[in-house]
Protein backbone atom coordinates (compact mmCIF):
# COMPACT_ATOMS: atom_id res chain seq x y z
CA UNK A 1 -3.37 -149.05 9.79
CA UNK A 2 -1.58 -145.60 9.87
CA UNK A 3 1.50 -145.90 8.66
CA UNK A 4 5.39 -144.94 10.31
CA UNK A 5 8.73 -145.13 10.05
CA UNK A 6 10.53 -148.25 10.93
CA UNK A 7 11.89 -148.33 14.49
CA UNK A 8 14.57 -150.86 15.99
CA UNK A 9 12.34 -152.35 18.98
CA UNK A 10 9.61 -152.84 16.32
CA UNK A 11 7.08 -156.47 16.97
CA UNK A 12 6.21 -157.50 13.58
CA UNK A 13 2.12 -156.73 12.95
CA UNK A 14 2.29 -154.64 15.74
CA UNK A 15 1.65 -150.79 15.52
CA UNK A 16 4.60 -148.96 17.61
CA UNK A 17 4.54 -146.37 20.26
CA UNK A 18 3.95 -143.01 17.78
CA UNK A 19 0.90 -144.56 15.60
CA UNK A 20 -0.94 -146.71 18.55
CA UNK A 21 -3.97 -144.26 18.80
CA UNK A 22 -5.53 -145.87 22.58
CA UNK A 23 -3.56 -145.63 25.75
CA UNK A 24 -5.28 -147.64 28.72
CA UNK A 25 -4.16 -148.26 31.90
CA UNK A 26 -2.21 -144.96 32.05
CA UNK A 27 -4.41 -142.17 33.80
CA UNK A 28 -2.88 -141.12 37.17
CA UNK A 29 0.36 -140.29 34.58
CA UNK A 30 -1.91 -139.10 31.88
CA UNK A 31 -3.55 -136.60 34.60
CA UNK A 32 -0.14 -135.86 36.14
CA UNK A 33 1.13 -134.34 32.76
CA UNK A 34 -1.41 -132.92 31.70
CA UNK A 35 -2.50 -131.47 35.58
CA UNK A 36 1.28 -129.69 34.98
CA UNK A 37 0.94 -128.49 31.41
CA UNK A 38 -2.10 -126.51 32.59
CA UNK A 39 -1.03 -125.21 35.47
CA UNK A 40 0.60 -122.95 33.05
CA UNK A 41 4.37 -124.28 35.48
CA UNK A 42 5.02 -127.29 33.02
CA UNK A 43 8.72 -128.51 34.04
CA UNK A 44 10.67 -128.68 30.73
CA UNK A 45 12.21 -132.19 31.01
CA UNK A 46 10.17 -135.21 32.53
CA UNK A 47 11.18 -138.60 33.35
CA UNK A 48 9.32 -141.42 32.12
CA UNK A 49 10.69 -144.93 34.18
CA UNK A 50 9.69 -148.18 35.01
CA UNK A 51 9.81 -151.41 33.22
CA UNK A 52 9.75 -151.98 29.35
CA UNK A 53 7.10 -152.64 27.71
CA UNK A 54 4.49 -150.78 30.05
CA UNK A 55 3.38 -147.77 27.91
CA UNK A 56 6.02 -145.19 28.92
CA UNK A 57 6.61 -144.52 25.20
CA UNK A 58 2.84 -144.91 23.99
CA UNK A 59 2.43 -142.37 26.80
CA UNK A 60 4.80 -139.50 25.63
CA UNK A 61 3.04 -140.08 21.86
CA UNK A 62 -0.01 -139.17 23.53
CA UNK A 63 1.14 -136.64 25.36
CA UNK A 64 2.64 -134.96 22.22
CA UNK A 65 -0.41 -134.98 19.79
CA UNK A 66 -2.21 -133.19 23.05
CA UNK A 67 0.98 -130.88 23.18
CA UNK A 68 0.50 -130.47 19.45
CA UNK A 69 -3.38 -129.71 19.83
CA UNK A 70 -4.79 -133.29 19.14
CA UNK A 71 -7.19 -133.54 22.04
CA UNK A 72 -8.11 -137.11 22.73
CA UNK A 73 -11.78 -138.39 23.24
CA UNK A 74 -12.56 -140.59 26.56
CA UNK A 75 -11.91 -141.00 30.32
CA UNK A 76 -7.84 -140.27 31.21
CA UNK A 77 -7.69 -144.44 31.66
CA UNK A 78 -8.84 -144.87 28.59
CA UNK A 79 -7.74 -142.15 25.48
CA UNK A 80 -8.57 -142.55 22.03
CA UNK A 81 -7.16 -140.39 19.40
CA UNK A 82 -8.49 -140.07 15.58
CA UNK A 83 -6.86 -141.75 13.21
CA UNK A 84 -7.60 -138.76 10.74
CA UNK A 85 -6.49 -136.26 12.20
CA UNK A 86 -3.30 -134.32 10.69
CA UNK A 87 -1.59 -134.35 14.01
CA UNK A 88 -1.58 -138.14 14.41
CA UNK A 89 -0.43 -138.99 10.88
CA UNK A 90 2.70 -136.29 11.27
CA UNK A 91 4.10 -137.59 14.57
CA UNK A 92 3.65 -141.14 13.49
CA UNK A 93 5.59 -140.59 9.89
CA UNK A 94 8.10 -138.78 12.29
CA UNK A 95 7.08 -135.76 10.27
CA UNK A 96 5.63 -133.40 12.46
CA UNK A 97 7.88 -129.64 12.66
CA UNK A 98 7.63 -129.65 16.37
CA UNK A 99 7.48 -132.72 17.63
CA UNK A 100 11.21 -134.74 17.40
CA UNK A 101 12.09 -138.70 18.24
CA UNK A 102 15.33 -139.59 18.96
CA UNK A 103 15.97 -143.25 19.51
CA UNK A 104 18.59 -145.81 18.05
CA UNK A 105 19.38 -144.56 14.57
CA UNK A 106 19.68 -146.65 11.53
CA UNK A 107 23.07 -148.09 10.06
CA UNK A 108 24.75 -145.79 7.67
CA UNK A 109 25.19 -149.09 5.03
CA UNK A 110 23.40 -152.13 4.86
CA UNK A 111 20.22 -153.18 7.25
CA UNK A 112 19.67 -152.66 10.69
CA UNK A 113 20.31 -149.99 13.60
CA UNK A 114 22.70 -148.81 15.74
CA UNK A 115 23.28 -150.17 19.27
CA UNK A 116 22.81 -146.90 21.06
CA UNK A 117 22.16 -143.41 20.95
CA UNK A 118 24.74 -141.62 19.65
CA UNK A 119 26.17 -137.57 19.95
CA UNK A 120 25.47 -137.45 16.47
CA UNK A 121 21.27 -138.12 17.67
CA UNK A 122 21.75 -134.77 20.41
CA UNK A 123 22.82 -132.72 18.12
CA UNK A 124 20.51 -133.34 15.39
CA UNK A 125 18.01 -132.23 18.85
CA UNK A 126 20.11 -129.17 19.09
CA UNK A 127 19.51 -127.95 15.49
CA UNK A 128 15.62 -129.02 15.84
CA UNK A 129 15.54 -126.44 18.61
CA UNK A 130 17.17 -124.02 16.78
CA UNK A 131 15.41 -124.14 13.90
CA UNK A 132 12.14 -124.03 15.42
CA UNK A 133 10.53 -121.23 16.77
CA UNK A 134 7.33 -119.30 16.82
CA UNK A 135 6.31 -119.46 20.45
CA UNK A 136 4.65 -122.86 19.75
CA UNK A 137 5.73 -125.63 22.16
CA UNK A 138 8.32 -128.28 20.55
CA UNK A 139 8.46 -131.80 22.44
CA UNK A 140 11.06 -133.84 22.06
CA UNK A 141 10.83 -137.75 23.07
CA UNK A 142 13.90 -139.97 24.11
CA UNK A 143 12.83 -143.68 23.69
CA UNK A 144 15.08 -144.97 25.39
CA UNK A 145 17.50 -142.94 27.46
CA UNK A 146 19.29 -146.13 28.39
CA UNK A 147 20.76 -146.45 24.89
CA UNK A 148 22.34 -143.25 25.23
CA UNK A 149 26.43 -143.50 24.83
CA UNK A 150 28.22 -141.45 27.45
CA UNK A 151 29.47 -138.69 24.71
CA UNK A 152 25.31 -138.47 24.06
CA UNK A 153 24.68 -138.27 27.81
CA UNK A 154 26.86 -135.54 28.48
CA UNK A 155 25.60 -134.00 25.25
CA UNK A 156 21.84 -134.15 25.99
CA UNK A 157 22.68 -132.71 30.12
CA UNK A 158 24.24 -129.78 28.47
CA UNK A 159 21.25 -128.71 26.72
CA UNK A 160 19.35 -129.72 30.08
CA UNK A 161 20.83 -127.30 31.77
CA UNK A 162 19.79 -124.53 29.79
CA UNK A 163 16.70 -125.58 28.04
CA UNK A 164 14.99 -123.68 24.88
CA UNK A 165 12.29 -121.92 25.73
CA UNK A 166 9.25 -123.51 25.61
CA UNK A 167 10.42 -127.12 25.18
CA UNK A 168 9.57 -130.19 26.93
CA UNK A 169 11.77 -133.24 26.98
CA UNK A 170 9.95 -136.53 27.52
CA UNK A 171 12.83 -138.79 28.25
CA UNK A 172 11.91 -142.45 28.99
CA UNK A 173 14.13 -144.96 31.10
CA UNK A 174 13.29 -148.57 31.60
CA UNK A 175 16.36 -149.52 34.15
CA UNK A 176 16.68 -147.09 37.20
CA UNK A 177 20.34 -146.18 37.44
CA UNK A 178 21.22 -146.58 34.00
CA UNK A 179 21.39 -143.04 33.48
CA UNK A 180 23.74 -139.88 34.74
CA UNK A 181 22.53 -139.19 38.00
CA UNK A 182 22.92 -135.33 36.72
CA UNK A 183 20.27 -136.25 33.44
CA UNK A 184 17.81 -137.71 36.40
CA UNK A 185 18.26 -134.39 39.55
CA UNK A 186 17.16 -132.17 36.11
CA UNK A 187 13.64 -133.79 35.56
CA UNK A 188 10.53 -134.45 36.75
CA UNK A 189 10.17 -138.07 37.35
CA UNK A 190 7.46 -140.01 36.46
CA UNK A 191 6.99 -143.37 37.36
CA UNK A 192 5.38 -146.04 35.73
CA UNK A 193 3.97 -149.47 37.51
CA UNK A 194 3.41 -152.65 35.48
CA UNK A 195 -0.32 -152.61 34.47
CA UNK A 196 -2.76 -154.95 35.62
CA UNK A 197 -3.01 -158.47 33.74
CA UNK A 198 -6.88 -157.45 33.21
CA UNK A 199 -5.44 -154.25 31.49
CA UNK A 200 -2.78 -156.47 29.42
CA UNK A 201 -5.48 -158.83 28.40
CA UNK A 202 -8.00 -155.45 27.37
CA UNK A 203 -4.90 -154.54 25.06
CA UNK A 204 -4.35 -157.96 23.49
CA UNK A 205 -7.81 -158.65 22.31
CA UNK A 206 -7.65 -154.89 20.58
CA UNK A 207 -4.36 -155.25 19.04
CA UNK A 208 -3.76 -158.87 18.41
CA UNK A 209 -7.71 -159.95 18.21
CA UNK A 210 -6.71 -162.64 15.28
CA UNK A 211 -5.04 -164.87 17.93
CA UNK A 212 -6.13 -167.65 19.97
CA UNK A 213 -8.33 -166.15 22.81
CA UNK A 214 -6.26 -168.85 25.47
CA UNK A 215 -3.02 -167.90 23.93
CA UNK A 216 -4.16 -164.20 24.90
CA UNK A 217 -4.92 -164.74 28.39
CA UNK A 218 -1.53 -166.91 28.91
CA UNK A 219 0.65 -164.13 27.62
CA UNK A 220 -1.42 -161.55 30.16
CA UNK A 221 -0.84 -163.62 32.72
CA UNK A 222 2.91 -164.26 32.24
CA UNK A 223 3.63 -160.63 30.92
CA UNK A 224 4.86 -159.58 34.57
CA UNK A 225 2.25 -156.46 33.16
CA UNK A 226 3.81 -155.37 30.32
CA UNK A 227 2.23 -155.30 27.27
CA UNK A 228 5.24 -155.59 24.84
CA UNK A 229 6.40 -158.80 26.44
CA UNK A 230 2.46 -160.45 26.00
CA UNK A 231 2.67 -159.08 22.44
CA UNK A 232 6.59 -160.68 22.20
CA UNK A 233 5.37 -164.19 23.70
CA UNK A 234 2.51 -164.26 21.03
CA UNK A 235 4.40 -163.43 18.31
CA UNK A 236 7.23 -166.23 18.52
CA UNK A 237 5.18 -168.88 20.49
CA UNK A 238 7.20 -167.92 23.57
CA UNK A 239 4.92 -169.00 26.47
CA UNK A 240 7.01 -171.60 27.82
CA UNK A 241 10.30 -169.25 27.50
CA UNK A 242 8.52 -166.67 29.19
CA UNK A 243 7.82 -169.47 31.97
CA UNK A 244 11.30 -171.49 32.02
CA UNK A 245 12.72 -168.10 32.46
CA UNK A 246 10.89 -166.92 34.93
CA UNK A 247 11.77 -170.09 37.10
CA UNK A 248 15.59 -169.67 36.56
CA UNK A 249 15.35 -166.12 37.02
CA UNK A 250 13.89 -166.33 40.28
CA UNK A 251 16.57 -168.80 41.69
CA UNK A 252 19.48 -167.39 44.15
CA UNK A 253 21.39 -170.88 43.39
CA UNK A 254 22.07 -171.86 39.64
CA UNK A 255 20.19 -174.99 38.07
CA UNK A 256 22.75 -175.51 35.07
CA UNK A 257 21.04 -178.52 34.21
CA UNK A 258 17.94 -176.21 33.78
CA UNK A 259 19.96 -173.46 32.27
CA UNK A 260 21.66 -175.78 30.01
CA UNK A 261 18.70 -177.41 28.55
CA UNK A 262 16.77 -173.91 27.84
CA UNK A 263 19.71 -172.67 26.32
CA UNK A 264 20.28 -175.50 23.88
CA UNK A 265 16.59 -174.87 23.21
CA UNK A 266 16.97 -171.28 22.25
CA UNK A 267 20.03 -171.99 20.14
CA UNK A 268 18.44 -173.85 17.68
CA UNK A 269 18.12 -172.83 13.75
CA UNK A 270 14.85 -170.98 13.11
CA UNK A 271 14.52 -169.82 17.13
CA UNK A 272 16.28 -166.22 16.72
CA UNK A 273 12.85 -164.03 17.75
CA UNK A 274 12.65 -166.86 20.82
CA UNK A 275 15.85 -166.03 21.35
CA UNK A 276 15.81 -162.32 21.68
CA UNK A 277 12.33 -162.86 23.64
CA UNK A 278 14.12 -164.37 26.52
CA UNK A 279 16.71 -161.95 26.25
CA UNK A 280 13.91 -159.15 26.83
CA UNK A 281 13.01 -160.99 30.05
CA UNK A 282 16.27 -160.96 30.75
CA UNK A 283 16.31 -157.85 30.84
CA UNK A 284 13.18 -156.86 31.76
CA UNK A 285 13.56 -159.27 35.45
CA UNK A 286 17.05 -156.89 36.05
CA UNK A 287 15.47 -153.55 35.69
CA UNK A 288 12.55 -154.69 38.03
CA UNK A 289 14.84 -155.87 40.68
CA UNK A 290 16.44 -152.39 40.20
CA UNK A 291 13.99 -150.40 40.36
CA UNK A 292 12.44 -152.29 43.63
CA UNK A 293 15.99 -151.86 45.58
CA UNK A 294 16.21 -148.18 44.48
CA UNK A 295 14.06 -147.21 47.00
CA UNK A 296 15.54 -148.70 50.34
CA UNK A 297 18.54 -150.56 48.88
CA UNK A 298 20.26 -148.29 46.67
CA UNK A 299 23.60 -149.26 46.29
CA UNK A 300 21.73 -152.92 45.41
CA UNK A 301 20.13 -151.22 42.76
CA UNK A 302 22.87 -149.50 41.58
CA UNK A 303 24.90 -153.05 41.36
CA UNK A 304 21.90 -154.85 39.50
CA UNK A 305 21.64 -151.30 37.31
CA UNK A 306 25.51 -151.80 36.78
CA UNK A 307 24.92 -155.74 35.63
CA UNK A 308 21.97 -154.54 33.31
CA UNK A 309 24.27 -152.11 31.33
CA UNK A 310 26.77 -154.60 31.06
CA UNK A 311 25.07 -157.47 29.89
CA UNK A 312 22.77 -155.13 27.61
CA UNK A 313 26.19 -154.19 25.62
CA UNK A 314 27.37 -157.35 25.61
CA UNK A 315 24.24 -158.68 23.68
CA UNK A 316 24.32 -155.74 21.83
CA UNK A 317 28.10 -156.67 20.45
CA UNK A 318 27.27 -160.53 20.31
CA UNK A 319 24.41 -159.34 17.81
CA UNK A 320 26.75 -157.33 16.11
CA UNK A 321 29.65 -159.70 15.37
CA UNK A 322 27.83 -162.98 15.27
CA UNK A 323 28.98 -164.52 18.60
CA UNK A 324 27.94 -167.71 20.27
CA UNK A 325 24.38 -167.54 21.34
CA UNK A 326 24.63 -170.24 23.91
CA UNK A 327 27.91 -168.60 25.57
CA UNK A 328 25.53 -165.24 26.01
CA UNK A 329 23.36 -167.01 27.98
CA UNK A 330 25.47 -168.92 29.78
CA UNK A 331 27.57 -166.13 30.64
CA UNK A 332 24.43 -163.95 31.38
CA UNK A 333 23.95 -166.57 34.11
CA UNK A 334 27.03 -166.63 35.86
CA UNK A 335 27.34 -163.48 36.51
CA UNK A 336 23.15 -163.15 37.48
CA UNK A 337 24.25 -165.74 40.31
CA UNK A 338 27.30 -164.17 41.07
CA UNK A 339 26.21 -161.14 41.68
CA UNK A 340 23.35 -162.48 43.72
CA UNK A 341 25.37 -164.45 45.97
CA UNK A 342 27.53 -161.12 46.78
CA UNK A 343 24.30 -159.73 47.96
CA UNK A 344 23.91 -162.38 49.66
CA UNK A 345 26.77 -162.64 51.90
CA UNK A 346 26.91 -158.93 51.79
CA UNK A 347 23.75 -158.73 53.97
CA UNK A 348 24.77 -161.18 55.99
CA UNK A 349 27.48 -159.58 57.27
């Protein structure tokens, strides 16, 4: 296993986005970027959204170590890179001069990581810029831009707007309308669709071929096609929250009964990672109503954008200060319903 620096959206035994060496599922974007980058009219920034947990990340590694001269071997659906090469061990040790990854930084004292992307992240990109050079291309990758703080935001446009030469910007977003609207009119967008359960499944029995072949196939199937939530559902048991959640999620009147009884479930001592699991489909269910309203509906998705950044701080701050699991959830609920039921009545006007 090649080893790399410690990341905040890291799944215990499970290699992250800069050292997983095979990217399936993910030609037409594969082709797409690198169609561009030889076409000799690359744009400089590029926008990587859809879902979590679909490869948008794993994607922009790849992309990078072929930026960086790391060729991959196989069909664009199907990529392997060598674990020996230079190139691959750099970028995954976050020690490669021209490749830089700016996500949630680490706490100054103590354990843990910040809960976004702070100015203090954009301009340690400004001074990578500046104190590369050479003609060489220099990539940097923003995993995710929806962590960005607005100070950050309005930090990272600036240097959007006039871009180093020879850069490229690979700047992934799970939730549409989470970020400026002036970040998103300055790239390329690129967008990502859940993969295929068969494609899911392919990637379990690679990376997590030690579990239960049944277990495999029930986390494909639930994943909603993202591979981080199979991989998150195998790691902390989490089929049935994955299921349960999926049923409440997909109700436009509340079941507190139902509500109540999974929450008192995920509250219990020893449940934290089952916790935070159904807090990623949380999550995960908001930005893919989102992103299926932007394209006909788009003050809807704005709204369900707008309850995703909410809610995604306010977890963020429960984590931080200790606050009453059960009242997240239960609050996380209300306003899920509330906000449907003003959709509601708003179209039936």
């Amino acid at each position: 296993m090649i080893e790399s620096t410690q990341h905040h959206d890291d799944i215990e035994n499970v290699l992250p986005p800069a050292s997983t060496l095979r990217l399936l599922g993910r030609g037409s974007e594969w082709s797409e970027l690198s169609e561009a980058f030889a076409s000799g009219r690359m744009h400089h920034a590029w926008l990587l959204q859809g879902p979590a947990g679909i490869g948008k990340a794993t994607t922009a590694f790849a992309f990078a170590r072929r930026i960086a001269g790391d060729m991959p071997s196989g069909v664009a659906d199907d990529l392997r890179f060598d674990p020996d090469s230079a190139v691959v061990r750099q970028i995954a040790q976050a020690a490669h001069p021209r490749i830089l990854h700016l996500t949630r930084p680490p706490v100054e004292r103590g354990e843990g990581f910040k809960t976004q992307i702070t100015v203090d992240e954009i301009r340690r990109l400004n001074h990578f810029f500046q104190s590369t050079s050479g003609g060489a291309w220099r990539v940097a990758i923003l995993d995710p831009a929806d962590d960005l703080n607005r100070s950050a935001a309005n930090a990272l446009l600036k240097t959007l707007e006039e871009p180093p030469p020879r850069s490229l910007f690979l700047i992934v977003n799970h939730a549409a309308g989470r970020i400026l609207p002036t970040i998103r009119s300055r790239c390329r967008v690129l967008r990502f669709e859940t993969l295929p359960e068969n494609v899911v499944a392919g990637i379990l029995a690679e990376v997590a071929a030690d579990d239960d072949a049944s277990e495999r196939r029930q986390a494909a199937a639930s994943s909603g096609g993202a591979v981080r939530t199979a991989l998150a559902t195998l790691r902390n048991g989490g089929h049935e929250i994955v299921e349960a959640t999926a049923r409440l999620l997909s109700l436009t009147a509340p079941d507190w009964t139902a509500v109540h009884a999974m929450t008192d479930s995920l509250v219990q001592k020893g449940r934290e990672a089952a916790f935070g699991l159904a807090l990623e489909a949380f999550a995960a269910r908001l930005a893919a109503e989102a992103e299926e309203a932007l394209q006909n509906r788009p003050q809807e998705a704005a709204r369900l954008a707008a309850l995703w950044q909410s809610e995604t701080a306010r977890w963020r701050e429960a984590a931080a200060y200790n606050l009453d699991r059960k009242q997240v959830v239960l609050t996380f609920f209300h306003n899920l319903y509330d906000l449907r039921r003003q959709l509601r009545e708003g179209a039936e006007v």
